[in-house]
Protein backbone atom coordinates (compact mmCIF):
# COMPACT_ATOMS: atom_id res chain seq x y z
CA UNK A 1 58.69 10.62 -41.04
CA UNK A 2 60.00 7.97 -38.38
CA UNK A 3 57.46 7.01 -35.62
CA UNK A 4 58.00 9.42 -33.08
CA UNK A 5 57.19 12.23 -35.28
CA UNK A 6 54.37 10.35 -36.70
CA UNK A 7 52.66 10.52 -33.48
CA UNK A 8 52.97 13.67 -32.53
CA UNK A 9 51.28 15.03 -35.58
CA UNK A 10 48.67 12.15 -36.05
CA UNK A 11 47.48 10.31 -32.32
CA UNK A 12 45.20 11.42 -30.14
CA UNK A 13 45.84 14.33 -28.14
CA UNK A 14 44.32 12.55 -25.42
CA UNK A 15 46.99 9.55 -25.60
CA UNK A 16 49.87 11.41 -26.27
CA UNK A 17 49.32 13.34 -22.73
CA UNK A 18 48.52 10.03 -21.36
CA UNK A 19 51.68 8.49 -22.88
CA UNK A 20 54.04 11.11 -22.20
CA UNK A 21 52.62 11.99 -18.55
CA UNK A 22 53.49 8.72 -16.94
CA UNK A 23 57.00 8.75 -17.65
CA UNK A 24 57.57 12.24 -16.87
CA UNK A 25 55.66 12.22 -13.86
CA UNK A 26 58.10 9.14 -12.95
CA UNK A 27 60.88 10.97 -13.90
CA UNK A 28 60.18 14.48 -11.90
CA UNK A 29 58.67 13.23 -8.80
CA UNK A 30 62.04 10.85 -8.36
CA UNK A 31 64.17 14.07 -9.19
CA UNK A 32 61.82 16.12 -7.20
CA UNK A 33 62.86 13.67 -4.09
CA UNK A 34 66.56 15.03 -4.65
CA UNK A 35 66.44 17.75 -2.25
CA UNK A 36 63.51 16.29 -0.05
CA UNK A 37 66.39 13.14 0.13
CA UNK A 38 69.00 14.95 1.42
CA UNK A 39 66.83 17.01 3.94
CA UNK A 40 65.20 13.99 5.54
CA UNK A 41 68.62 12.55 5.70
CA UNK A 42 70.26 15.78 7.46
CA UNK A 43 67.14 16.38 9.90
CA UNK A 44 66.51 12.88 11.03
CA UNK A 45 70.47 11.75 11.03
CA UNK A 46 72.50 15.34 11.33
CA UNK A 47 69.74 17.39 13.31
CA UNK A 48 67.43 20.88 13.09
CA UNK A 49 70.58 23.16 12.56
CA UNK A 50 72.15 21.04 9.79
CA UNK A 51 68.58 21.40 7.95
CA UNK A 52 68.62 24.85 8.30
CA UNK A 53 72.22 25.48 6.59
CA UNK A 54 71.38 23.18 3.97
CA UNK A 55 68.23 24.93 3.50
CA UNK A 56 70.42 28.40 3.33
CA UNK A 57 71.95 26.87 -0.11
CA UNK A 58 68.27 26.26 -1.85
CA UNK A 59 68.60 29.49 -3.72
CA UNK A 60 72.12 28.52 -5.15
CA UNK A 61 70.44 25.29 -6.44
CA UNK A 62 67.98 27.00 -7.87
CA UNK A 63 70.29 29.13 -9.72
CA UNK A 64 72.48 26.33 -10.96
CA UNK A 65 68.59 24.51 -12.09
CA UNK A 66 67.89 27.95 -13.93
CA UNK A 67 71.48 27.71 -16.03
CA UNK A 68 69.57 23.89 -16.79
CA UNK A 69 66.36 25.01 -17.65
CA UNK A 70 67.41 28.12 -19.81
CA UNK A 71 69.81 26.13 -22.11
CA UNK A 72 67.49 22.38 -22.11
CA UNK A 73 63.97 23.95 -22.27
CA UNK A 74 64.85 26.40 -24.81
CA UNK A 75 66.84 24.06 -27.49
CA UNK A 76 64.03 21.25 -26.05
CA UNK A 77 61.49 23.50 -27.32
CA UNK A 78 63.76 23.94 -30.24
CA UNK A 79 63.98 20.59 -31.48
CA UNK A 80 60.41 20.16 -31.39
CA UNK A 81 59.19 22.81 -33.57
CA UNK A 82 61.89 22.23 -36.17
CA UNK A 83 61.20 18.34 -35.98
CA UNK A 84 57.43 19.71 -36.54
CA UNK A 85 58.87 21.49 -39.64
CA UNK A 86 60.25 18.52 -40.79
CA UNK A 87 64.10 20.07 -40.65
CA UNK A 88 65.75 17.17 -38.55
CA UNK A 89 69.46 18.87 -39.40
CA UNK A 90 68.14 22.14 -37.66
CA UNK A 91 67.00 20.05 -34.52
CA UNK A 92 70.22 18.30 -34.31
CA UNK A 93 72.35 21.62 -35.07
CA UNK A 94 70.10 22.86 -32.45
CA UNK A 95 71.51 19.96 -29.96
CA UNK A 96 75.33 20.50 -30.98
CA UNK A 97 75.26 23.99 -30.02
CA UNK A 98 73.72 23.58 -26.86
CA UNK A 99 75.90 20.80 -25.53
CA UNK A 100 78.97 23.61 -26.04
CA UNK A 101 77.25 26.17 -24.32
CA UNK A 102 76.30 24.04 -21.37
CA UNK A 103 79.92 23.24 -20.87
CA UNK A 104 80.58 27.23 -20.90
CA UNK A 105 78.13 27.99 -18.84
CA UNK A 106 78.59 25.41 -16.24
CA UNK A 107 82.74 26.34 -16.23
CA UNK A 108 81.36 29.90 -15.37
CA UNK A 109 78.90 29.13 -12.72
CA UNK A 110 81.88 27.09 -10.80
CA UNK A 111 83.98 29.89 -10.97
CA UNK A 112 81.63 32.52 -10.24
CA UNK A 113 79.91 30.63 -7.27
CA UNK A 114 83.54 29.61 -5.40
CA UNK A 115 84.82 33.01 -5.96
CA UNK A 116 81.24 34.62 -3.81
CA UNK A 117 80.38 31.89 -1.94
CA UNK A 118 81.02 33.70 1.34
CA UNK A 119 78.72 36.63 0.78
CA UNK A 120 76.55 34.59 -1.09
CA UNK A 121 75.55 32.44 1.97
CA UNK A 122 75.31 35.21 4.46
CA UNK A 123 73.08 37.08 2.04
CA UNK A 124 70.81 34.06 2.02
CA UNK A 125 70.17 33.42 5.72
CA UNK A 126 73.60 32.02 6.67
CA UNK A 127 74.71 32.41 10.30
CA UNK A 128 76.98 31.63 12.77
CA UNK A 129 74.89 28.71 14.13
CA UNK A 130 74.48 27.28 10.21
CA UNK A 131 77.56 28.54 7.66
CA UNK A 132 79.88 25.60 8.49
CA UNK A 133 76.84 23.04 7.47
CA UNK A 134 75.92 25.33 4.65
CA UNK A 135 79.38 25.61 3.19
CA UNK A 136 80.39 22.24 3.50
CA UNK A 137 77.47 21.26 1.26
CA UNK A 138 78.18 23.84 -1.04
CA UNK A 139 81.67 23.25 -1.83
CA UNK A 140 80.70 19.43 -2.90
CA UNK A 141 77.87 20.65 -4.86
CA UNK A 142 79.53 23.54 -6.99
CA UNK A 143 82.31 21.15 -7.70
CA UNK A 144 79.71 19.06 -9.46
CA UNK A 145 78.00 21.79 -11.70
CA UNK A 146 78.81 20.67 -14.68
CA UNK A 147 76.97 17.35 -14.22
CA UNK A 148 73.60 18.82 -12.85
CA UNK A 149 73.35 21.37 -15.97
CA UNK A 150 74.44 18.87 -18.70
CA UNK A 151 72.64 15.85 -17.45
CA UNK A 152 69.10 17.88 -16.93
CA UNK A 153 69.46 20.04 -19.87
CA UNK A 154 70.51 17.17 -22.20
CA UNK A 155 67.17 15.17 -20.39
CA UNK A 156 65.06 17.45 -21.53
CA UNK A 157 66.12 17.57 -24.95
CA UNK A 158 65.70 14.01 -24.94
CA UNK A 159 61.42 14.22 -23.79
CA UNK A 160 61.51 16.89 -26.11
CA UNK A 161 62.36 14.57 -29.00
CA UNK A 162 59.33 12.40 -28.15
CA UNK A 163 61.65 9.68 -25.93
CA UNK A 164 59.94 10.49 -22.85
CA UNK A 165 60.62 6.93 -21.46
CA UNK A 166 63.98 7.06 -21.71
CA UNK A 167 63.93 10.34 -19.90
CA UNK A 168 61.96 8.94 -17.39
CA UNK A 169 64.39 5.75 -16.93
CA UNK A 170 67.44 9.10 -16.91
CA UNK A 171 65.50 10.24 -13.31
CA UNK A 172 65.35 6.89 -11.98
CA UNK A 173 69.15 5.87 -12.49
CA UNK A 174 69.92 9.39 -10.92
CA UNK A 175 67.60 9.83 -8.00
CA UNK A 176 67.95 6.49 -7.09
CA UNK A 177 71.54 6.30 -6.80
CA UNK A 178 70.92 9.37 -4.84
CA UNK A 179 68.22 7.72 -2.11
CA UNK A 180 70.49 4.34 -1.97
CA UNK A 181 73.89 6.53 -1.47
CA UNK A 182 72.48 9.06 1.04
CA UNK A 183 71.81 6.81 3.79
CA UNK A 184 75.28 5.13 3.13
CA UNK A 185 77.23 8.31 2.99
CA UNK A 186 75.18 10.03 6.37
CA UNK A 187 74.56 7.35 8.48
CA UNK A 188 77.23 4.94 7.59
CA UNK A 189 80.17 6.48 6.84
CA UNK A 190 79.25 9.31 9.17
CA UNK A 191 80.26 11.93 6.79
CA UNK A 192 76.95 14.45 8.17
CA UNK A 193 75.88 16.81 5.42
CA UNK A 194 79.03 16.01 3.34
CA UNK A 195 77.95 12.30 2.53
CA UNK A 196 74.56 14.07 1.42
CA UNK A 197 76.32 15.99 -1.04
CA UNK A 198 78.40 13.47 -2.49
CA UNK A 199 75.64 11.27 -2.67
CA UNK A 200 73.52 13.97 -5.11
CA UNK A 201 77.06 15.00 -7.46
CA UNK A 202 77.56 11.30 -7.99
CA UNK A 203 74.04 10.43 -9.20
CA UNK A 204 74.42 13.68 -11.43
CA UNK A 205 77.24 12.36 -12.67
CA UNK A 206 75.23 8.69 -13.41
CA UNK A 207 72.49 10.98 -15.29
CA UNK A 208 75.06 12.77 -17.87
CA UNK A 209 76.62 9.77 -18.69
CA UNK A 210 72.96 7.94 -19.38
CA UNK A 211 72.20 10.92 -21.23
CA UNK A 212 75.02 11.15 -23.73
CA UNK A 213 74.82 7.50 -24.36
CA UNK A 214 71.71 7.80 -25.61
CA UNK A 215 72.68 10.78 -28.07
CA UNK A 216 75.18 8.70 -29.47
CA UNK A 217 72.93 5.48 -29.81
CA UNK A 218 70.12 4.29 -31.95
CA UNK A 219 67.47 5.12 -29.87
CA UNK A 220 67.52 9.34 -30.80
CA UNK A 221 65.65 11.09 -33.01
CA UNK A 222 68.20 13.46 -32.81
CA UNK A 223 72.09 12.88 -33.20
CA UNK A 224 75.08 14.90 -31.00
CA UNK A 225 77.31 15.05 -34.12
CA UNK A 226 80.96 15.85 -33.36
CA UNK A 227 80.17 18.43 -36.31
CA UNK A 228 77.13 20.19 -34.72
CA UNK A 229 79.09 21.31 -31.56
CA UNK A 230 80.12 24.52 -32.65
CA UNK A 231 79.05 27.92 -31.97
CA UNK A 232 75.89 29.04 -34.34
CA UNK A 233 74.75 33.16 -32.98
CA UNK A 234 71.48 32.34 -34.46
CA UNK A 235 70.62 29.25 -32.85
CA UNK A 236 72.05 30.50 -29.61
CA UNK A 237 69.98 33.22 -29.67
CA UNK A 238 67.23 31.37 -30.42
CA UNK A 239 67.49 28.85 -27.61
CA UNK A 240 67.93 31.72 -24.89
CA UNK A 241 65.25 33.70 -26.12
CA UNK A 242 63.07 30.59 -25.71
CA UNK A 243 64.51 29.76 -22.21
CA UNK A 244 64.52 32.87 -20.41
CA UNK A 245 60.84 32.22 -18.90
CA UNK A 246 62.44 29.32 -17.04
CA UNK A 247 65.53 30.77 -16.42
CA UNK A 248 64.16 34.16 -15.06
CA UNK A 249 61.59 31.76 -12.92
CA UNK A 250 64.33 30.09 -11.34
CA UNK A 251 66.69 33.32 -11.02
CA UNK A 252 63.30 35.13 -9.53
CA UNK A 253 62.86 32.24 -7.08
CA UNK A 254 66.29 32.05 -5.70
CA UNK A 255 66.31 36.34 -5.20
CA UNK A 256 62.64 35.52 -3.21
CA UNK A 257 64.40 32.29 -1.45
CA UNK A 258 67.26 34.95 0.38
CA UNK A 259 64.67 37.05 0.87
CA UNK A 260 62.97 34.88 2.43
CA UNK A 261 65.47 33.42 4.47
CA UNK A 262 66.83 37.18 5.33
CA UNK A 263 63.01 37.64 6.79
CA UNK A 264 62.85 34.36 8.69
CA UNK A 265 65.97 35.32 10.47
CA UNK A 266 64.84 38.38 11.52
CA UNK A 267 61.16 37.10 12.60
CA UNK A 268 61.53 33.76 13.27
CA UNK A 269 65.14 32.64 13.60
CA UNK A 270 67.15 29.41 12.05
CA UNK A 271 64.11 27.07 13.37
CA UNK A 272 61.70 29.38 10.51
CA UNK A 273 64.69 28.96 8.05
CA UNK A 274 64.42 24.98 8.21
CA UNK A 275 60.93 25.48 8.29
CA UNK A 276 60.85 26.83 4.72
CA UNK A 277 63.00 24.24 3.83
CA UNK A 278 59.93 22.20 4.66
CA UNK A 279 57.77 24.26 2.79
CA UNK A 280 60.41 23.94 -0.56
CA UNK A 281 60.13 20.71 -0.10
CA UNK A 282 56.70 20.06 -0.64
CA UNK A 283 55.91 23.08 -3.23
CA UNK A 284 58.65 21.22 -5.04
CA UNK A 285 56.97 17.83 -4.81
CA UNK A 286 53.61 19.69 -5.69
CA UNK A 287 54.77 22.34 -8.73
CA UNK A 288 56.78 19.40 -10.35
CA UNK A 289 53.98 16.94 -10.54
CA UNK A 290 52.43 19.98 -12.65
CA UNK A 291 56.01 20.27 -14.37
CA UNK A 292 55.30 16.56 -15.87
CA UNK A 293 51.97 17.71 -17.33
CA UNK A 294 54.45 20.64 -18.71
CA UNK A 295 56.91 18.19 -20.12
CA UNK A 296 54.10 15.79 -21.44
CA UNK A 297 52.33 18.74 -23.41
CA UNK A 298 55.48 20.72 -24.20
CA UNK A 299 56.35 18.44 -27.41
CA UNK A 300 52.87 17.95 -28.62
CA UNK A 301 52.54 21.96 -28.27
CA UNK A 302 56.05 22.92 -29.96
CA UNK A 303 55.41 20.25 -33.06
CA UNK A 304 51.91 21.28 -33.88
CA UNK A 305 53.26 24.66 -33.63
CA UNK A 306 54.99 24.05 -35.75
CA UNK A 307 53.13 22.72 -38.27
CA UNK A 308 50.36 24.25 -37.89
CA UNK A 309 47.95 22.52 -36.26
CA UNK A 310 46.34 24.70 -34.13
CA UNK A 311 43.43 22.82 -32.59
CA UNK A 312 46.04 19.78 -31.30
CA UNK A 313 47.77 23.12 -29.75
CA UNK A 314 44.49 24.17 -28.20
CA UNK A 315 43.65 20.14 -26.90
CA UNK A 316 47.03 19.94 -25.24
CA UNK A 317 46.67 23.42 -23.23
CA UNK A 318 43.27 22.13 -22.00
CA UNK A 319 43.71 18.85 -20.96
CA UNK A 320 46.95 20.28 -19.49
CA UNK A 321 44.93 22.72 -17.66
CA UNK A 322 42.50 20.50 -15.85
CA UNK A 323 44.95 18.37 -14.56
CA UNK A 324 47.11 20.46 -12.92
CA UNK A 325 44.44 22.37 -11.50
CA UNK A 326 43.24 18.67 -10.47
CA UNK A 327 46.95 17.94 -9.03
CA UNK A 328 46.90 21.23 -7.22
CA UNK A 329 43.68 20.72 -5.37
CA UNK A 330 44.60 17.34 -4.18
CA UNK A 331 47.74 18.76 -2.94
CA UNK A 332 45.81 21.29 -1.10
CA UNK A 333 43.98 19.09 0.78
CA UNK A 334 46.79 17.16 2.01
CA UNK A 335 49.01 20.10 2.98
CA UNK A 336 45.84 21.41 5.18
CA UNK A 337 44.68 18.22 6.73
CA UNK A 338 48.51 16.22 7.28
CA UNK A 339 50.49 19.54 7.96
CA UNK A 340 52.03 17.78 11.14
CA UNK A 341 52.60 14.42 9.82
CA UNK A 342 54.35 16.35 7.15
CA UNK A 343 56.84 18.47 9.31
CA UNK A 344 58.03 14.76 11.05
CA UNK A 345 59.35 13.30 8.19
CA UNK A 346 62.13 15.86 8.14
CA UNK A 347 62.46 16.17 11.81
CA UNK A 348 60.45 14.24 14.83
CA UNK A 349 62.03 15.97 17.71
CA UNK A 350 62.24 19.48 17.68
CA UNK A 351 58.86 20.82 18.87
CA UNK A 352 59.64 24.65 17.58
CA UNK A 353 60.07 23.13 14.03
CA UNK A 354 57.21 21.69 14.62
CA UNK A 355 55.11 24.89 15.32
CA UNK A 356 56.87 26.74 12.69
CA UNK A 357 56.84 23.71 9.77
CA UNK A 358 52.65 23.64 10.47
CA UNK A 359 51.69 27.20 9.95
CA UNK A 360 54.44 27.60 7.13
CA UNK A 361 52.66 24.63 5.21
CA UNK A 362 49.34 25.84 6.13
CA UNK A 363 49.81 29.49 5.23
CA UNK A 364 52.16 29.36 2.76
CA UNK A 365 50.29 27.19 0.30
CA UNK A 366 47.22 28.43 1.18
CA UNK A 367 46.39 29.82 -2.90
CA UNK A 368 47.36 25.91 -4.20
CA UNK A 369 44.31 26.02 -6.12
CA UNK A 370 45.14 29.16 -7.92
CA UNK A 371 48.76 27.69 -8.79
CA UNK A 372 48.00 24.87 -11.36
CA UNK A 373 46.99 26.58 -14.16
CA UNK A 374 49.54 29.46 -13.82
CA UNK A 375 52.40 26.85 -13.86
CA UNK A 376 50.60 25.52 -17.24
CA UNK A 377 50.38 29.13 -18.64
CA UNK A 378 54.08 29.61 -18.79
CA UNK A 379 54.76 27.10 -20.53
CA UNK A 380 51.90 26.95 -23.14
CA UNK A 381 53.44 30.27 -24.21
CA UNK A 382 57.12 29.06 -23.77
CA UNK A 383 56.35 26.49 -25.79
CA UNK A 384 54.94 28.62 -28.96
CA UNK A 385 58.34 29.80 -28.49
CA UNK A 386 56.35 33.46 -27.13
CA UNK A 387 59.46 33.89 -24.67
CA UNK A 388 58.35 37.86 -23.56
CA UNK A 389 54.95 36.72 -22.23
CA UNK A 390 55.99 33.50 -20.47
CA UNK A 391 58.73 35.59 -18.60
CA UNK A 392 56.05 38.46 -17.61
CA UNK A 393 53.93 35.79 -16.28
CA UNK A 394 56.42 33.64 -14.54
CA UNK A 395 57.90 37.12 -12.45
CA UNK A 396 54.38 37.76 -11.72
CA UNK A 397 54.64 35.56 -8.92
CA UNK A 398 57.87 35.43 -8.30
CA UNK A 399 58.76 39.01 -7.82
CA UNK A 400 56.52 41.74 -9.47
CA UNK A 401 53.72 41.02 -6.31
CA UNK A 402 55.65 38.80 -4.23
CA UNK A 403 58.83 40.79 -3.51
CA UNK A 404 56.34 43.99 -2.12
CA UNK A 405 54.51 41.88 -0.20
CA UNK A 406 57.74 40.68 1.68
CA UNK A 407 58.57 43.61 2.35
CA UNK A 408 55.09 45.57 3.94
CA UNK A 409 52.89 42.24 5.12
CA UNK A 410 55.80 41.15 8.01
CA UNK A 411 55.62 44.48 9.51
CA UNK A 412 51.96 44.21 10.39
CA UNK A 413 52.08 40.64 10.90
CA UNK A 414 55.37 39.63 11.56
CA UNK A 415 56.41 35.93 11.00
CA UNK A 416 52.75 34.93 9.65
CA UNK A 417 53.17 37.68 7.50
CA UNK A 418 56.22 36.21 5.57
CA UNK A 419 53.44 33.08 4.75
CA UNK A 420 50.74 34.47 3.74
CA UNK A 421 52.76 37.07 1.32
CA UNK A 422 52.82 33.56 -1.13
CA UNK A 423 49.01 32.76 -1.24
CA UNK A 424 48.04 36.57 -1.61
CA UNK A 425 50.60 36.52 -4.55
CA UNK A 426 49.44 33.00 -6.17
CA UNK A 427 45.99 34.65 -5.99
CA UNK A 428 46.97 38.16 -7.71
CA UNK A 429 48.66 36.69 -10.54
CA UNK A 430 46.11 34.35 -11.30
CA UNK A 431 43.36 36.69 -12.09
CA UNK A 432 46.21 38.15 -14.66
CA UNK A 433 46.86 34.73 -15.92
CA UNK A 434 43.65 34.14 -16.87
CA UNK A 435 43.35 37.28 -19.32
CA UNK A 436 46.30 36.58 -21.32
CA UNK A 437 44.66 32.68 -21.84
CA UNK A 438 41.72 33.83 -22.93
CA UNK A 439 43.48 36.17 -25.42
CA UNK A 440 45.42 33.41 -26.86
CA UNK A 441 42.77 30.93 -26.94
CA UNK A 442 40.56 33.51 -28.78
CA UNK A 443 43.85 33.91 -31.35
CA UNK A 444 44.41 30.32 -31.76
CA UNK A 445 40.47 29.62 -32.72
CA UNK A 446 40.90 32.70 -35.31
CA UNK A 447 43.97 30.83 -36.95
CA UNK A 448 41.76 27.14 -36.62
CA UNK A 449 38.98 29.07 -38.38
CA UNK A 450 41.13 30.68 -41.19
CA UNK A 451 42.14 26.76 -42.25
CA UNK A 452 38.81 25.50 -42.34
């Protein structure tokens, strides 16, 4: 047993959050500032109509994220419970075929997205006033697939494996090169939204290179052996099944994202469209400082799994619990006292963006509170490898109550409508959340009971 599996099974739950939080929370709130980057960037140096085409392809990112998430959090989760199991040549069999399919799927994603770009963009809120800004983007991005899915799906294999410090050092080299390039490529080269999306392909391209080093070097638990990447149908299988709560989250949220955009158009114009950009921004920066207490307890969860241990299982999901709902209340408070001071960081001159950027932060996060714990859920049950009922409760909020709500709440309320659809659906879901927790906490003290 080297020392990184020694302290999953034998520290202090306590700790281990502790240890593993600080790094992750590094690591996602720099990658978080991707996006938020290149918007601040394009409002302040490009202007209101460049933010709103870049805000158009947010629901292609996401897509391209989901591909990452699907393939890294399920062979992450992967890894984990077979390291708990003690089988190290599963976990790194486990890597090997999930290197090969990230190349697949990334080849596919490039070829699918350039062949519908077009109708792509104008179903997501792309018009005459915002396509050129919103393909030109695009085009820069989709050429560098390949990079975002291997580097953050290879990432969080690596925090998986118990090296959440080096995953946390794989955000800063990336999202740094990102911040220090944007400027240089918007302001001083003049190259408008282009330079911003040069600047993000080359710091993906930074992260996959960091990453595969570190596969290759002393430092990993688990080894990318030449011999491992190959096709295995069971792993595979395995690693999808696993990652299709994340997946189908991100998929969900990019559907709801033209949606979204389709409804601003109609009630509020481009101005609402770069007003939700806004509003992305910040749920981004909010959800993934909940997504580090996620990738803190996600090893500790999948290894005691795995062996067994089923009241370290049940201290990770509470600790994990309180402080997200802790994070999320916080946030709350911010988003309803500093909704102005917000909106100016992205643009300080257009007064309509203003209006819009206030009540969309206001309304539109209105349920924070509720969020927390919901984000927590999923993965508790994604990572006990329960796939079916972390997808169920990720589309909850997504699009089993959100998508309705798009479509009857603007009619009677028209722009403020499209808002407060998210808090009503935060809310709704939560209330379901909180059944299938108690069910599984009640299961998990059963199997605690039947060892003692």
């Amino acid at each position: 047993m080297n020392q990184k599996t020694k302290d999953l099974a034998e520290l202090p739950v306590s700790r281990l959050m502790l240890n593993f939080f600080i790094p992750a929370f590094i690591g996602v709130f720099v990658n978080a500032l991707y996006n938020i980057v290149d918007r601040v960037f394009i409002g302040q140096g490009v202007g209101s109509m460049a933010l709103s085409g870049v805000s158009v392809t947010f629901p292609v990112m996401l897509i391209v994220m989901g591909f990452g998430m699907l393939i890294g959090i399920g062979a992450g989760v992967l890894v984990s419970i077979n390291m708990g199991k003690r089988d190290m040549n599963k976990a790194e069999q486990v890597l090997g075929s999930s290197f090969l399919l990230m190349l697949l799927v990334s080849v596919l994603i490039t070829a699918i997205g350039f062949s519908i770009k077009g109708p792509m963009l104008k179903s997501f809120g792309a018009t005459v006033e915002t396509v050129q800004y919103a393909n030109d983007y695009l085009d820069i991005i989709l050429a560098g697939t390949v990079f975002q899915v291997v580097g953050f799906s290879l990432n969080n294999i690596i925090r998986a494996e118990g090296n959440a410090r080096t995953a946390m050092y794989s955000m800063l080299i990336s999202a740094g090169t990102n911040m220090i390039l944007n400027p240089i490529f918007i302001f001083g080269f003049g190259m408008g939204v282009k330079g911003s999306a040069y600047a993000t392909v080359i710091s993906m391209i930074l992260l996959t290179v960091w990453v595969l080093m570190h596969f290759r070097s002393s430092k990993a638990v688990v080894k990318l052996k030449a011999e491992n990447i190959r096709f295995d149908r069971k792993i595979l299988f395995e690693i999808l099944a696993i990652g299709m709560a994340p997946f189908f989250m991100q998929i969900a949220n990019s559907i709801v994202q033209g949606l979204l955009n389709a409804k601003l158009i109609a009630f509020g114009g481009d101005l609402a469209v770069g007003a939700m950009g806004i509003v992305n921004s910040m749920a981004t920066m909010i959800v993934m400082a909940i997504v580090a207490i996620n990738m803190a307890s996600q090893p500790i969860i999948s290894f005691n799994y795995g062996a067994q241990s089923y009241t370290r299982v049940k201290e990770a999901l509470r600790i994990a619990m309180i402080a997200a709902t802790c994070i999320a209340v916080f946030a709350f408070a911010m988003v309803q006292i500093f909704p102005g001071n917000i909106v100016k960081l992205f643009n300080s001159t257009d007064a309509g963006l203003l209006d819009f950027g206030k009540d969309g932060l206001r309304l539109g996060l209105l349920a924070l509170p509720f969020v927390g714990f919901q984000v927590v859920a999923g993965n508790f049950f994604q990572s006990m490898g329960q796939a079916r009922i972390a997808v169920l409760l990720t589309l909850l909020r997504q699009v089993i109550i959100l998508i309705p709500l798009l479509f009857i709440l603007p009619n009677y309320f028209g722009l403020r409508g499209i808002w407060l659809s998210m808090p009503i659906s935060d809310f709704c879901s939560a209330i379901i959340v909180v059944f299938f927790l108690t069910y599984q906490w009640k299961k998990l003290n059963k199997l605690s009971s039947a060892q003692s």
